[in-house]
C-alpha atoms as a PDB file:
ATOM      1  CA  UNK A   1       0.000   0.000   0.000  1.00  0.00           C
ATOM      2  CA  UNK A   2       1.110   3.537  -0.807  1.00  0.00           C
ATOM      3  CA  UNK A   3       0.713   6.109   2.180  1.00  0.00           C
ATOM      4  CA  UNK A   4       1.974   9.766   2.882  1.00  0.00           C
ATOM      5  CA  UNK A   5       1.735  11.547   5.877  1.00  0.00           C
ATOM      6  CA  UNK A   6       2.999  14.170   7.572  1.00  0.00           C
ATOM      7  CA  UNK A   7       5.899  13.757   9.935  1.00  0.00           C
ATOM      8  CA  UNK A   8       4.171  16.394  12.942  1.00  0.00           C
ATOM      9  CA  UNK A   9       0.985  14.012  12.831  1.00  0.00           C
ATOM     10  CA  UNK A  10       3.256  11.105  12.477  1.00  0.00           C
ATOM     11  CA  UNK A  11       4.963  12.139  15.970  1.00  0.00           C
ATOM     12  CA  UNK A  12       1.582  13.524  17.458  1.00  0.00           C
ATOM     13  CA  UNK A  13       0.151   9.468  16.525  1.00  0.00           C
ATOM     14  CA  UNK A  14       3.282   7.990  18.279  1.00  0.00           C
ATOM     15  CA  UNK A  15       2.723   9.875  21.140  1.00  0.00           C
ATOM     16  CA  UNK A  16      -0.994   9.407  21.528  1.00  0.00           C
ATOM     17  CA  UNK A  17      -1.294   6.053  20.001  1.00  0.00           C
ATOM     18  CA  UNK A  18       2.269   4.070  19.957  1.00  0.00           C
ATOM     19  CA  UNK A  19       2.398   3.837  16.602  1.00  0.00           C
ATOM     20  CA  UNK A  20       4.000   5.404  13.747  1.00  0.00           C
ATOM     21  CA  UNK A  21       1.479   6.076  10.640  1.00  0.00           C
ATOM     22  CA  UNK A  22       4.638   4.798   8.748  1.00  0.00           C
ATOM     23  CA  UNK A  23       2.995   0.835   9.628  1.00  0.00           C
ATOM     24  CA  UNK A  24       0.123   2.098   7.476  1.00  0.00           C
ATOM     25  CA  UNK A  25       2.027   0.600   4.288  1.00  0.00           C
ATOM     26  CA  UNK A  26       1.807  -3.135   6.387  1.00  0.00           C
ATOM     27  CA  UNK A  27      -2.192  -3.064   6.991  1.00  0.00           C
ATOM     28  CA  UNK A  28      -3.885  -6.151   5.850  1.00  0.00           C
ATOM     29  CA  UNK A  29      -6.765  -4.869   5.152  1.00  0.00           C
ATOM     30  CA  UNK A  30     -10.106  -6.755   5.643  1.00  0.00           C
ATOM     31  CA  UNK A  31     -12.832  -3.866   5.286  1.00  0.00           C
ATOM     32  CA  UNK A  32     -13.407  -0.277   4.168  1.00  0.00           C
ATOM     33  CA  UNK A  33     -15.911   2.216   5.407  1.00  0.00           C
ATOM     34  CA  UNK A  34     -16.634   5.613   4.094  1.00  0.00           C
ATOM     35  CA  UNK A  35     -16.440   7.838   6.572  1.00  0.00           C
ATOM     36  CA  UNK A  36     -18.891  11.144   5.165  1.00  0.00           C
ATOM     37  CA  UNK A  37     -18.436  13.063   8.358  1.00  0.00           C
ATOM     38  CA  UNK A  38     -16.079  15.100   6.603  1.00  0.00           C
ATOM     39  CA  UNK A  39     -16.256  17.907   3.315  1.00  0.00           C
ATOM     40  CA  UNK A  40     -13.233  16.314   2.317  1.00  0.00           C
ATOM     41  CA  UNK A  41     -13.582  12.127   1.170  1.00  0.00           C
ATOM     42  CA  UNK A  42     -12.731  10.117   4.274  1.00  0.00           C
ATOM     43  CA  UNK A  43     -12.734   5.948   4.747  1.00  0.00           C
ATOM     44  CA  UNK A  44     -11.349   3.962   7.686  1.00  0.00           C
ATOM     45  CA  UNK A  45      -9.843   0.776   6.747  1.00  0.00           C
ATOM     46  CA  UNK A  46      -9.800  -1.851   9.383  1.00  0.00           C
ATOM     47  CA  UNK A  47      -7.761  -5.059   9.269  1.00  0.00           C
ATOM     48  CA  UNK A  48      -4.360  -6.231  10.808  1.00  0.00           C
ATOM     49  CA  UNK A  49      -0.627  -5.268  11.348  1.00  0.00           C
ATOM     50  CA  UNK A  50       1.363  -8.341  12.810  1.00  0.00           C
ATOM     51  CA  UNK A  51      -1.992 -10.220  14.008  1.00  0.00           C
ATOM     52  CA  UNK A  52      -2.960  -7.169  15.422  1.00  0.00           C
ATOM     53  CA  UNK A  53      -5.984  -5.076  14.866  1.00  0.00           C
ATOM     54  CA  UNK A  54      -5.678  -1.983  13.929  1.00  0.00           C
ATOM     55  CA  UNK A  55      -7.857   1.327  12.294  1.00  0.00           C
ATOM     56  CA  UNK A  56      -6.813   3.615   9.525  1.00  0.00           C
ATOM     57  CA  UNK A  57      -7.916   6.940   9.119  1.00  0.00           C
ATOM     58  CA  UNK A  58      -7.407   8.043   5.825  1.00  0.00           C
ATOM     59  CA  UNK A  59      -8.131   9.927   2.485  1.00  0.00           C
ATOM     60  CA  UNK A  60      -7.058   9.311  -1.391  1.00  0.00           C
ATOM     61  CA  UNK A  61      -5.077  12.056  -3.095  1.00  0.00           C
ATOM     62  CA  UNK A  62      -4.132  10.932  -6.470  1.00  0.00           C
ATOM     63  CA  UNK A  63      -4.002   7.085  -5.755  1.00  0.00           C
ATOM     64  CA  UNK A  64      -1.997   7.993  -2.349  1.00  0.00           C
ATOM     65  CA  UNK A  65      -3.724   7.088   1.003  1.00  0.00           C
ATOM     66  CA  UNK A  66      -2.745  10.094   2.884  1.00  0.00           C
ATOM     67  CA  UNK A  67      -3.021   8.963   6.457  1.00  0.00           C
ATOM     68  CA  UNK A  68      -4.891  11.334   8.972  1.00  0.00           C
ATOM     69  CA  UNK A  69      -4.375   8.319  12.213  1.00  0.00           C
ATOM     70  CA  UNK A  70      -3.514   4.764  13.122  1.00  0.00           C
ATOM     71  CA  UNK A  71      -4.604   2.974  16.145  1.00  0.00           C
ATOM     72  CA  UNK A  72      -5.437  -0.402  17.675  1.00  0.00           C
ATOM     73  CA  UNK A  73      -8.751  -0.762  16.335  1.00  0.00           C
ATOM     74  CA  UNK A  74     -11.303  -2.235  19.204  1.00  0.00           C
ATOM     75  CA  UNK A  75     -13.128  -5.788  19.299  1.00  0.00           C
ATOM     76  CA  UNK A  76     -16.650  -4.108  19.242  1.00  0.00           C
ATOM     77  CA  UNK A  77     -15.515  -2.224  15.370  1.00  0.00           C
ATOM     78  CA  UNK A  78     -13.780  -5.620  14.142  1.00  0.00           C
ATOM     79  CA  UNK A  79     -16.674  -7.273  14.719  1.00  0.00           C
ATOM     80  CA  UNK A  80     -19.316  -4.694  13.031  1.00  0.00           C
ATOM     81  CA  UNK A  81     -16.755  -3.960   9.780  1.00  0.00           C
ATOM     82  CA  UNK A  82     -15.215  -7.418   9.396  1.00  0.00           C
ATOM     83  CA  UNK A  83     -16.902 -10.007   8.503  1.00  0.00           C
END
């Protein structure tokens, strides 16, 4: 997978989350969701980084995924997004 992202938000998702948005590019990822919250297109992809589960925040620019935040995703949204 192809991601950008900006080193500040990369530090401020370390710091809040223990994760660099750099493990993006490893996501396996077993569902998307559109996320229309947002004027700007928005999807979360949920799946797994080293049997872990884990929630991307994201947006396409030109066939990038521009990555807005990573975390752990939680039981309760694996189990609604991935069936």
């Amino acid at each position: 997978m192809n991601v950008e992202f900006d080193p500040d938000k990369d530090a401020a998702n370390i710091a809040k989350h223990g994760v660099s948005l750099a493990r993006a590019a490893d996501l396996e990822v077993l569902a998307y969701v559109e996320d229309r919250r947002f004027a700007e297109p928005r999807f979360r992809l949920y799946g797994e980084i080293d049997g872990e589960a884990y929630c991307l925040a994201g947006t396409d620019r030109d066939g990038v995924i521009r990555v807005i935040g990573l975390r752990r995703a939680h039981a309760k949204e694996m189990r609604r997004h991935v069936v």
